[in-house]
PDB file of N, CA and C in Angstrom:
ATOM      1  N   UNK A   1     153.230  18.099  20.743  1.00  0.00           N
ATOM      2  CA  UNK A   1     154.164  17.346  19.905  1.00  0.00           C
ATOM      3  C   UNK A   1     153.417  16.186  19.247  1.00  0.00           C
ATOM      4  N   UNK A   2     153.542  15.900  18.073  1.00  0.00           N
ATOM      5  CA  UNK A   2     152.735  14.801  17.401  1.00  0.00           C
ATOM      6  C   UNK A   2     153.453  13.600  17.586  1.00  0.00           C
ATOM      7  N   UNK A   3     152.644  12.608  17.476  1.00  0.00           N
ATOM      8  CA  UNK A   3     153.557  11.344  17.918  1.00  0.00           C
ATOM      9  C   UNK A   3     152.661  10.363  17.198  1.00  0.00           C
ATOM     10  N   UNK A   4     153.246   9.119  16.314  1.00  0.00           N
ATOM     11  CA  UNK A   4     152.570   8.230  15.854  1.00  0.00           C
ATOM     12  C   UNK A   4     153.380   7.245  16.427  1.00  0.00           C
ATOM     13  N   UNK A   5     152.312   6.004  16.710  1.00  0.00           N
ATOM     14  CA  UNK A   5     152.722   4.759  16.882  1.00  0.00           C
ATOM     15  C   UNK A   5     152.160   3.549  16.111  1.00  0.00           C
ATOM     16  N   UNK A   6     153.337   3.043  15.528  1.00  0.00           N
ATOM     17  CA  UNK A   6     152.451   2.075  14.889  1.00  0.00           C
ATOM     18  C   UNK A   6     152.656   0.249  16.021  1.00  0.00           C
ATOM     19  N   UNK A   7     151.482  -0.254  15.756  1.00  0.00           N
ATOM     20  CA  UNK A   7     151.701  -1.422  16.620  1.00  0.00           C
ATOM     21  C   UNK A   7     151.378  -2.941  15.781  1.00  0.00           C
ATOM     22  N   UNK A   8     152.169  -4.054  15.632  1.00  0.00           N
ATOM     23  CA  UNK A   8     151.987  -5.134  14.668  1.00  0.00           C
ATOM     24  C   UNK A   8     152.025  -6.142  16.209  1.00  0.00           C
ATOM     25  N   UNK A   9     150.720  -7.099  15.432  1.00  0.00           N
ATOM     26  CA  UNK A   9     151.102  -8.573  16.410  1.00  0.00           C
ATOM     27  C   UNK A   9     150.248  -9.786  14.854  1.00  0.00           C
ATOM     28  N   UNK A  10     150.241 -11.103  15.198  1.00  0.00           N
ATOM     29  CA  UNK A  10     150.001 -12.284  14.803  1.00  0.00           C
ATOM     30  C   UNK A  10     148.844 -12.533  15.743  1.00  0.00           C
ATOM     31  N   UNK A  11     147.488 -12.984  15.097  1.00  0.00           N
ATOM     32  CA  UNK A  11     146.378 -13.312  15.919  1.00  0.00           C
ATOM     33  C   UNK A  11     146.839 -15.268  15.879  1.00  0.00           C
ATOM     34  N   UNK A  12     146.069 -15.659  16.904  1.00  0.00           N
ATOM     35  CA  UNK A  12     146.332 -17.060  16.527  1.00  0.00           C
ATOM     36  C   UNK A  12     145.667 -17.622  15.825  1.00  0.00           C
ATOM     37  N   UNK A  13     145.295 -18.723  15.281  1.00  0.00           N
ATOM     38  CA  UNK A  13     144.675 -19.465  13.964  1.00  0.00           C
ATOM     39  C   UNK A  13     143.176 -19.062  14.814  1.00  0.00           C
ATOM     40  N   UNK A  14     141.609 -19.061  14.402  1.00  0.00           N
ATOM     41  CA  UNK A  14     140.646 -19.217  14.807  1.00  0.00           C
ATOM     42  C   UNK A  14     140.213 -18.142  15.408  1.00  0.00           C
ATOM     43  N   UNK A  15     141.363 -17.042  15.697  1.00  0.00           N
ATOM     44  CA  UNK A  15     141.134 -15.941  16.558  1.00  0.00           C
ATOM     45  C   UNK A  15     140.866 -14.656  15.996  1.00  0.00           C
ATOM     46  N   UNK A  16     140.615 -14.560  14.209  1.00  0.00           N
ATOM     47  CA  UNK A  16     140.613 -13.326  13.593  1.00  0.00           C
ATOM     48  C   UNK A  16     139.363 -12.540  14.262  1.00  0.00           C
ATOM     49  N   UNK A  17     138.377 -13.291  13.634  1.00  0.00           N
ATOM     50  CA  UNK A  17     137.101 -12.790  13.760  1.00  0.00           C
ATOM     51  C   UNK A  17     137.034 -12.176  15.806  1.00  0.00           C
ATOM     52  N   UNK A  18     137.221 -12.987  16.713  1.00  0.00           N
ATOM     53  CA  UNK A  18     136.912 -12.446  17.674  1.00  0.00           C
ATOM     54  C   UNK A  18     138.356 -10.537  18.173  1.00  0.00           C
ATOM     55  N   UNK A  19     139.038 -10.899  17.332  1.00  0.00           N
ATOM     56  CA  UNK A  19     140.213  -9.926  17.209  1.00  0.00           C
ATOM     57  C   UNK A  19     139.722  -8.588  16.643  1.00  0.00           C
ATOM     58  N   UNK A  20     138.882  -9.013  15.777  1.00  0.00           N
ATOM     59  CA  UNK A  20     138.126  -7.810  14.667  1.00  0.00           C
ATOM     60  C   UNK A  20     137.003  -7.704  15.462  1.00  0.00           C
ATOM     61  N   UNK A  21     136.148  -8.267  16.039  1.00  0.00           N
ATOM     62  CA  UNK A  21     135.106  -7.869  16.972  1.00  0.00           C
ATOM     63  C   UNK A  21     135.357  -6.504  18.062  1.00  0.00           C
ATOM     64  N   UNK A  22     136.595  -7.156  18.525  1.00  0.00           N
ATOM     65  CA  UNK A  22     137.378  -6.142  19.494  1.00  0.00           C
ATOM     66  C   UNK A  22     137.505  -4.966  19.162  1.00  0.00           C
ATOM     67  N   UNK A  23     138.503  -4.920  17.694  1.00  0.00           N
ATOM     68  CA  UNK A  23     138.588  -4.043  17.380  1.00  0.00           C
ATOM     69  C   UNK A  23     137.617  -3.179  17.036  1.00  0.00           C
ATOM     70  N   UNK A  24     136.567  -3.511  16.380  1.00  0.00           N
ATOM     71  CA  UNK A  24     135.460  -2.385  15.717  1.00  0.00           C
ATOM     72  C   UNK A  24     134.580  -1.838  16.978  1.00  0.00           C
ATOM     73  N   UNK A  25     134.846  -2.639  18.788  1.00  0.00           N
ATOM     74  CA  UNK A  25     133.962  -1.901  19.347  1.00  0.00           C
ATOM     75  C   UNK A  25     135.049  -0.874  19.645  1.00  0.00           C
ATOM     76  N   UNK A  26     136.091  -0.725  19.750  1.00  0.00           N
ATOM     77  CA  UNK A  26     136.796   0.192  19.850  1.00  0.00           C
ATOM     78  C   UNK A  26     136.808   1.451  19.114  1.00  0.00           C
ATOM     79  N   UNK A  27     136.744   0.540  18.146  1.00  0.00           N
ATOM     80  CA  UNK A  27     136.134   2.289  16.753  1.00  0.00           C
ATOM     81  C   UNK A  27     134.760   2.784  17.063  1.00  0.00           C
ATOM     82  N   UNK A  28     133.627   2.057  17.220  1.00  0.00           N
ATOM     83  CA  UNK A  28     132.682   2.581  17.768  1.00  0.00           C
ATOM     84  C   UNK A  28     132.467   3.552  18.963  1.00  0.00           C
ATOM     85  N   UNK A  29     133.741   3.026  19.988  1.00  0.00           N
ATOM     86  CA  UNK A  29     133.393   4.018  21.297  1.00  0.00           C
ATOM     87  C   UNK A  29     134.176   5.285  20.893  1.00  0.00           C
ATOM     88  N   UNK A  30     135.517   5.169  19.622  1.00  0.00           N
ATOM     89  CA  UNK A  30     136.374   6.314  19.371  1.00  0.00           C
ATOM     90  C   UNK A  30     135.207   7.387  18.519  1.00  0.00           C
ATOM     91  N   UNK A  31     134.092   6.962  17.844  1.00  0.00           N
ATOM     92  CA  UNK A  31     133.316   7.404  17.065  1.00  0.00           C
ATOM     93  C   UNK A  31     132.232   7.982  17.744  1.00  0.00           C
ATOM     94  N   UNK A  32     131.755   7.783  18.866  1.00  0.00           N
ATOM     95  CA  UNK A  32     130.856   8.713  19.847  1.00  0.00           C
ATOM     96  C   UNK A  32     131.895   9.774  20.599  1.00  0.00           C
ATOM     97  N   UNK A  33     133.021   9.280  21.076  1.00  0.00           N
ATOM     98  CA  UNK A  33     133.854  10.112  21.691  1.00  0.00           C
ATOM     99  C   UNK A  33     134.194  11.202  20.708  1.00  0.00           C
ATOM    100  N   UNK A  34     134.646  11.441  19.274  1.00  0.00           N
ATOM    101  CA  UNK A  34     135.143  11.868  18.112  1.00  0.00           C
ATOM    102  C   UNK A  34     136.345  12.626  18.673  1.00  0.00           C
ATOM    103  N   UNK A  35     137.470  12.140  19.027  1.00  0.00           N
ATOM    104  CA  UNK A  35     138.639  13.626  19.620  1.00  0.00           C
ATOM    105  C   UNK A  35     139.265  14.089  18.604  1.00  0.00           C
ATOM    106  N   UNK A  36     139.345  14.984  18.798  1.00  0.00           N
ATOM    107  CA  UNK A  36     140.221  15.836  17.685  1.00  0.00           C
ATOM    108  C   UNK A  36     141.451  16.109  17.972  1.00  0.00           C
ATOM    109  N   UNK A  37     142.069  15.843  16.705  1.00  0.00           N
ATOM    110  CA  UNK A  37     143.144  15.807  16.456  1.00  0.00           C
ATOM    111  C   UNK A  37     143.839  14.298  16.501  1.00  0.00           C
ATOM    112  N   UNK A  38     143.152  13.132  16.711  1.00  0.00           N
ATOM    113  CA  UNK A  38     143.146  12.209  17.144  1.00  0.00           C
ATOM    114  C   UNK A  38     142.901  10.842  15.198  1.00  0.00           C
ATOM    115  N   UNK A  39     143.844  10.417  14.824  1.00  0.00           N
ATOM    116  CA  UNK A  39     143.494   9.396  13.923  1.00  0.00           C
ATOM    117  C   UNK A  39     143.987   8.057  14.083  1.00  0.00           C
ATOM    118  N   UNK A  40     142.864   7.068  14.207  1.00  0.00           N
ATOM    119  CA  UNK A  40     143.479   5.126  14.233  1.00  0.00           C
ATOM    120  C   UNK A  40     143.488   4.723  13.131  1.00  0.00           C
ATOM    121  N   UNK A  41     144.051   4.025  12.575  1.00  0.00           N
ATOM    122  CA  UNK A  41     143.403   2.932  11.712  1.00  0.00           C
ATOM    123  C   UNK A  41     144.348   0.986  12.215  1.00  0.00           C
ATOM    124  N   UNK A  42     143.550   0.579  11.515  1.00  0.00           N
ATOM    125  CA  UNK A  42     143.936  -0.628  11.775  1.00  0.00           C
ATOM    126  C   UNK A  42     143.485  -1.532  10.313  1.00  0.00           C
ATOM    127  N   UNK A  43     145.199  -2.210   9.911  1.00  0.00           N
ATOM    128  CA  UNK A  43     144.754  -3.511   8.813  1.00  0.00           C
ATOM    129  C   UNK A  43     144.775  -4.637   9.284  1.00  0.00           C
ATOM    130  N   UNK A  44     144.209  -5.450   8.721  1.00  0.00           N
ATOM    131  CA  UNK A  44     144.581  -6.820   8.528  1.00  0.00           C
ATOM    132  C   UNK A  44     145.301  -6.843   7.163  1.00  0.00           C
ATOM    133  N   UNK A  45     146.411  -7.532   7.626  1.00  0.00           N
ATOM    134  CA  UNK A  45     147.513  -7.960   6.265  1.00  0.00           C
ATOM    135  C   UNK A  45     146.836  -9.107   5.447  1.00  0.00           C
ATOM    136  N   UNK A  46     147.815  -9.482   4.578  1.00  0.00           N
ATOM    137  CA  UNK A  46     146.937 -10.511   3.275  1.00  0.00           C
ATOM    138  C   UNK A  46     147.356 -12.130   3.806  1.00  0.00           C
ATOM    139  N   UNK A  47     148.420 -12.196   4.779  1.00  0.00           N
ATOM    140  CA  UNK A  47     148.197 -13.485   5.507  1.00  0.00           C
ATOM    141  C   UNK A  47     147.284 -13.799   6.535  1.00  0.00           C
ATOM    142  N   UNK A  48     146.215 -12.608   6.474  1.00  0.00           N
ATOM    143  CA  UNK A  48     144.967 -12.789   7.618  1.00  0.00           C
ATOM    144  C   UNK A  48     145.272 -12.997   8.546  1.00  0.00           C
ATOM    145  N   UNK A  49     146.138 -12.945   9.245  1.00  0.00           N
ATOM    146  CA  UNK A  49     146.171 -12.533  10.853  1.00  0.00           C
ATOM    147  C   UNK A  49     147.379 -12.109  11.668  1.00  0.00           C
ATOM    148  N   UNK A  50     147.950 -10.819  10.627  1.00  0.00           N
ATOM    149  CA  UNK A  50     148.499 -10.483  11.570  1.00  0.00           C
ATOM    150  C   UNK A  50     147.919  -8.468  11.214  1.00  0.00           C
ATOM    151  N   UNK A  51     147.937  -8.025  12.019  1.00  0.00           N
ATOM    152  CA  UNK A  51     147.373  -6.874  12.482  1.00  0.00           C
ATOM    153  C   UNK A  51     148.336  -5.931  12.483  1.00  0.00           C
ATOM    154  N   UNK A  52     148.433  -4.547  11.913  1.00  0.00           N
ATOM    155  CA  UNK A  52     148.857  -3.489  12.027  1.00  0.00           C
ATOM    156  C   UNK A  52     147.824  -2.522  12.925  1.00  0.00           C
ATOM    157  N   UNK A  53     148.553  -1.606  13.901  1.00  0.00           N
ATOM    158  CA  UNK A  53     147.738  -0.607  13.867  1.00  0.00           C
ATOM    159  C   UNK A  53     148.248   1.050  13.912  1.00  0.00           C
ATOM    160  N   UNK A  54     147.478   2.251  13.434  1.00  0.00           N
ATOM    161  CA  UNK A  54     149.202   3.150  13.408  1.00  0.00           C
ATOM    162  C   UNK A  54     147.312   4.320  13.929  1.00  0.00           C
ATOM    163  N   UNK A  55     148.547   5.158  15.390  1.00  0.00           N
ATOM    164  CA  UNK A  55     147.567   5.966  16.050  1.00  0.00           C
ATOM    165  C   UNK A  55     148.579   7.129  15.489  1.00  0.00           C
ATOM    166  N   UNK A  56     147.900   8.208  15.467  1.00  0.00           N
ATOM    167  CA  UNK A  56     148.392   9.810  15.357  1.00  0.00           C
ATOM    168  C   UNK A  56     147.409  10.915  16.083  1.00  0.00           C
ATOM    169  N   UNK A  57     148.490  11.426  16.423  1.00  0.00           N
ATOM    170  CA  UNK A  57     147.795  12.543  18.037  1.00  0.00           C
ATOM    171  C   UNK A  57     148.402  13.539  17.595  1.00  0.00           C
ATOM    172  N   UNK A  58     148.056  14.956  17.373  1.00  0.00           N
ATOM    173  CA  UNK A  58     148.515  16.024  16.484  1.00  0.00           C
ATOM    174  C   UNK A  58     149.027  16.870  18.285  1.00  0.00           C
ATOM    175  N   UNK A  59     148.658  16.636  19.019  1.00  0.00           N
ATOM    176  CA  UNK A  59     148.863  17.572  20.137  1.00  0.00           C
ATOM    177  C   UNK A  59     149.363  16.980  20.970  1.00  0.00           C
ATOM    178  N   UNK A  60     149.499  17.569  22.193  1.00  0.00           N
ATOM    179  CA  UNK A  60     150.529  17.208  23.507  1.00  0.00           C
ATOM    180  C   UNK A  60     148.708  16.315  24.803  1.00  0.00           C
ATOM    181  N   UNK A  61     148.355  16.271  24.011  1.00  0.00           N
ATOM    182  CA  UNK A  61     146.460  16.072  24.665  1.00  0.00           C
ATOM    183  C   UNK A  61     146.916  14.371  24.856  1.00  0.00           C
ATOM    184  N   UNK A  62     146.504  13.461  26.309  1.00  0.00           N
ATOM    185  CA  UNK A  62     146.529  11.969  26.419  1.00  0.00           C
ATOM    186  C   UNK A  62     146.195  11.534  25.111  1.00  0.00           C
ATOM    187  N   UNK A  63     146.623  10.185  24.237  1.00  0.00           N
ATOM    188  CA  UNK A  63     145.735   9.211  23.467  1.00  0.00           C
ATOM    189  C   UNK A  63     144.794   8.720  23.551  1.00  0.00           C
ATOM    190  N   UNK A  64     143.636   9.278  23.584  1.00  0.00           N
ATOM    191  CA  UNK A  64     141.822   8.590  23.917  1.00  0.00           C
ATOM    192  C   UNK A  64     141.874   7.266  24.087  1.00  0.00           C
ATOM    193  N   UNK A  65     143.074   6.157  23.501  1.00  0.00           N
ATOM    194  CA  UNK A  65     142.600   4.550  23.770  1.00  0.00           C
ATOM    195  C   UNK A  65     142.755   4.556  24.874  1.00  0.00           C
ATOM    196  N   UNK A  66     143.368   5.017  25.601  1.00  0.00           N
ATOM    197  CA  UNK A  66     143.447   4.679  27.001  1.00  0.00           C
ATOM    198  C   UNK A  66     142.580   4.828  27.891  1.00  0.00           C
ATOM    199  N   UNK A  67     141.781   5.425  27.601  1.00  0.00           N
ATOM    200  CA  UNK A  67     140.161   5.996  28.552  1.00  0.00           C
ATOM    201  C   UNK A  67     139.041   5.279  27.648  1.00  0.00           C
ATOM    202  N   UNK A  68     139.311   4.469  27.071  1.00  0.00           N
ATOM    203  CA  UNK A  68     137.897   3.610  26.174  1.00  0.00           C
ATOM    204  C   UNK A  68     137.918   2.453  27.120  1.00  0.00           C
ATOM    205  N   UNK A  69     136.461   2.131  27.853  1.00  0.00           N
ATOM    206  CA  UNK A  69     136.409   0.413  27.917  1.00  0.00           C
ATOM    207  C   UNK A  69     136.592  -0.366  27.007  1.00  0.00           C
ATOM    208  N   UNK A  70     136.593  -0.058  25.678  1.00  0.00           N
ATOM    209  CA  UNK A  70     136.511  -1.153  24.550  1.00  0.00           C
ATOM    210  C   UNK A  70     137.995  -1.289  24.316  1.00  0.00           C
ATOM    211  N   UNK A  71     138.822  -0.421  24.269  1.00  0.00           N
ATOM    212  CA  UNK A  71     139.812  -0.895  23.974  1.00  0.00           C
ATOM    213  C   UNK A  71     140.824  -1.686  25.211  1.00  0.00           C
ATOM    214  N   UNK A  72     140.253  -0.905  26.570  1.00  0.00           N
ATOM    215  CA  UNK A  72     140.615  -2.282  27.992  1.00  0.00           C
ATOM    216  C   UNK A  72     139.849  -3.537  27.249  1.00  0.00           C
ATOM    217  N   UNK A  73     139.069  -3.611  27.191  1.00  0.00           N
ATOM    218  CA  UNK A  73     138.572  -5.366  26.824  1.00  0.00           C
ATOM    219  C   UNK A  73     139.502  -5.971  25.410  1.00  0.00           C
ATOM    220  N   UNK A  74     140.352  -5.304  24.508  1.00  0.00           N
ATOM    221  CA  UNK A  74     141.191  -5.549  23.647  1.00  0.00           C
ATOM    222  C   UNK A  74     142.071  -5.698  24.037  1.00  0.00           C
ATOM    223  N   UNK A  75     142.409  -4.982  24.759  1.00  0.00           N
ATOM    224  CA  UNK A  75     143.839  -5.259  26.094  1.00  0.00           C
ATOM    225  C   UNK A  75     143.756  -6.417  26.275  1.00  0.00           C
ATOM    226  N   UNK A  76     142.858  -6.718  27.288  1.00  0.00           N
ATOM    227  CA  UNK A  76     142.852  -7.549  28.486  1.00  0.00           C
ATOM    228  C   UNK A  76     143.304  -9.274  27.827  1.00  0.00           C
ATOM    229  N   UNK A  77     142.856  -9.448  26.788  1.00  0.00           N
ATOM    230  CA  UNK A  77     142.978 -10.513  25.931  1.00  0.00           C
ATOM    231  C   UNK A  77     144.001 -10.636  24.980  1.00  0.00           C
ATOM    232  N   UNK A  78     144.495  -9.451  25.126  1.00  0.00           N
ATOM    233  CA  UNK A  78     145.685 -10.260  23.790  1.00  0.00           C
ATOM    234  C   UNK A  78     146.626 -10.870  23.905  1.00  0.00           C
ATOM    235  N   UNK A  79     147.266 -11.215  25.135  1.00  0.00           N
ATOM    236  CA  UNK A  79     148.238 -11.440  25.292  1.00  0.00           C
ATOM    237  C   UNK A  79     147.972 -13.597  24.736  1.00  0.00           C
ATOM    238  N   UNK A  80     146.531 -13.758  25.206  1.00  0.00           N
ATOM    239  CA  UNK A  80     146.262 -14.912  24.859  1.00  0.00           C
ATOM    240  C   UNK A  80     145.540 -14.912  23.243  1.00  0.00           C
ATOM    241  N   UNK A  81     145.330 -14.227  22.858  1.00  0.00           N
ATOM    242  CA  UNK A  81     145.000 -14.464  21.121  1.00  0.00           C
ATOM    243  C   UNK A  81     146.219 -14.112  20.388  1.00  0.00           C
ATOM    244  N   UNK A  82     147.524 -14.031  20.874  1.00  0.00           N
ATOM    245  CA  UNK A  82     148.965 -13.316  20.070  1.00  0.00           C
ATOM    246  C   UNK A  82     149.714 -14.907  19.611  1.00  0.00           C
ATOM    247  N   UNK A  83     149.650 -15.233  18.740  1.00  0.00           N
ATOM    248  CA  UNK A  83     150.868 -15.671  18.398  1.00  0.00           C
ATOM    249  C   UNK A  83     152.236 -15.019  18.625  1.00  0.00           C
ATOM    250  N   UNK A  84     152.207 -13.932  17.983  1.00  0.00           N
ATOM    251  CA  UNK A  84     153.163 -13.031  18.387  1.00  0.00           C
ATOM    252  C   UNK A  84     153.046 -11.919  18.762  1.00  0.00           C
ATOM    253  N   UNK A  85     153.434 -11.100  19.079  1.00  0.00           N
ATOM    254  CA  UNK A  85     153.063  -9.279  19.546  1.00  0.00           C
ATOM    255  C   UNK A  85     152.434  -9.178  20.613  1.00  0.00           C
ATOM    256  N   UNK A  86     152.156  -8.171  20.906  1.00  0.00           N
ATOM    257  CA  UNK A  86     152.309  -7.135  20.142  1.00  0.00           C
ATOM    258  C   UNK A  86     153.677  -6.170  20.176  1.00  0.00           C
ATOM    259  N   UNK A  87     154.376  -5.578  19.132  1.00  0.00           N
ATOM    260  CA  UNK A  87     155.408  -4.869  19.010  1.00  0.00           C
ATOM    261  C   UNK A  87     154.913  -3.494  18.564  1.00  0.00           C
ATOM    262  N   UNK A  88     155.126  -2.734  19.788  1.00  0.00           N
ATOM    263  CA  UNK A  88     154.912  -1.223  19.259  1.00  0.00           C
ATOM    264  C   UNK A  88     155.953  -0.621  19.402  1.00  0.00           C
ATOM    265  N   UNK A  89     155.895   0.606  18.252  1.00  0.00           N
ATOM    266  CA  UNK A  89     157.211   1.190  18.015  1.00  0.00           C
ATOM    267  C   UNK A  89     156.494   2.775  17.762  1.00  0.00           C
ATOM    268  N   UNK A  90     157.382   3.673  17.998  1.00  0.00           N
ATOM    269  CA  UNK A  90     157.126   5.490  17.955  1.00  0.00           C
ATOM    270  C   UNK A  90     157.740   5.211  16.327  1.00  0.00           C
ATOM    271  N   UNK A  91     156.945   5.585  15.374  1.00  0.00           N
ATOM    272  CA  UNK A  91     156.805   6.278  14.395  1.00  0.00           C
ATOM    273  C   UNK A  91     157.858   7.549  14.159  1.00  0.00           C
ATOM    274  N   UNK A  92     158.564   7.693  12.606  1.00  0.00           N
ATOM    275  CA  UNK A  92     158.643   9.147  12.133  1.00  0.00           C
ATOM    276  C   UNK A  92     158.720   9.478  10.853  1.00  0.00           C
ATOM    277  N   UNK A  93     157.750  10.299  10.267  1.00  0.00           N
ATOM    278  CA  UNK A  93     157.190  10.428   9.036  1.00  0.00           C
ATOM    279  C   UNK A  93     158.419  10.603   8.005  1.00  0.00           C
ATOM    280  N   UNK A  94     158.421  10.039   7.168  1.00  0.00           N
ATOM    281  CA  UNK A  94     159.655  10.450   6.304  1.00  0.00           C
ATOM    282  C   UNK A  94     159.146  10.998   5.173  1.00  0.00           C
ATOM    283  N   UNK A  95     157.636  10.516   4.630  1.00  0.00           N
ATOM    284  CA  UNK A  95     157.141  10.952   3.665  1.00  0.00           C
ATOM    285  C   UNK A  95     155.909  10.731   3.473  1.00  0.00           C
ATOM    286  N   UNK A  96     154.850  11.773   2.914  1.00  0.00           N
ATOM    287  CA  UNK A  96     153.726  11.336   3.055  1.00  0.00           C
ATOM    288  C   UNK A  96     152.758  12.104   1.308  1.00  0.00           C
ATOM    289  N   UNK A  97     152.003  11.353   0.667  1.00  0.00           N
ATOM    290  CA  UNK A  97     151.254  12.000  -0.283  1.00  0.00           C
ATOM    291  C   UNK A  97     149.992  11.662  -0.011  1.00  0.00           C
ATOM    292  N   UNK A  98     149.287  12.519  -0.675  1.00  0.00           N
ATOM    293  CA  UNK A  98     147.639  12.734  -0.423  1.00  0.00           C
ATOM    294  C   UNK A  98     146.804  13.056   0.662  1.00  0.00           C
TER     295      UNK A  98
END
């Protein structure tokens, strides 16, 4: 069953850069791992710090973040770099081009 989640939080003032650190080792360990069927992405919005992120898993297979150390060390900290969030919510496609 496919399942997307998208997840939004608020970094706190001073905290982008170490937020984006986090994040890209996370893409790095998803990028040696490569799973298939498996897509992240993550923005930064245009008020610079607050964070989207939207996962899609085409199969009934675990979500790989959960077995990354990099993304435990993104964990482990956010609750103190959040202004707000994080708020995750299950996704459902209503429409999609390209």
């Amino acid at each position: 069953m496919a399942r997307h989640v998208i997840v939004r939080y608020r970094v706190r003032p001073g905290l982008v850069r170490r937020n984006e650190e986090l994040v890209r080792a996370v893409y790095r360990e998803l990028a040696a791992l490569a799973p298939e069927g498996f897509l992240y992405e993550t923005y930064r919005l245009e008020d610079g710090r607050t964070f989207v992120h939207h996962s899609f898993r085409s199969g009934d297979e675990p979500v790989p973040l959960t077995s990354l150390a990099a993304f435990a060390d993104f964990q482990a900290e956010i609750a103190d770099r959040c202004e707000w969030g994080p708020e995750v919510s299950e996704a459902e496609v209503v429409g999609r081009f390209g």
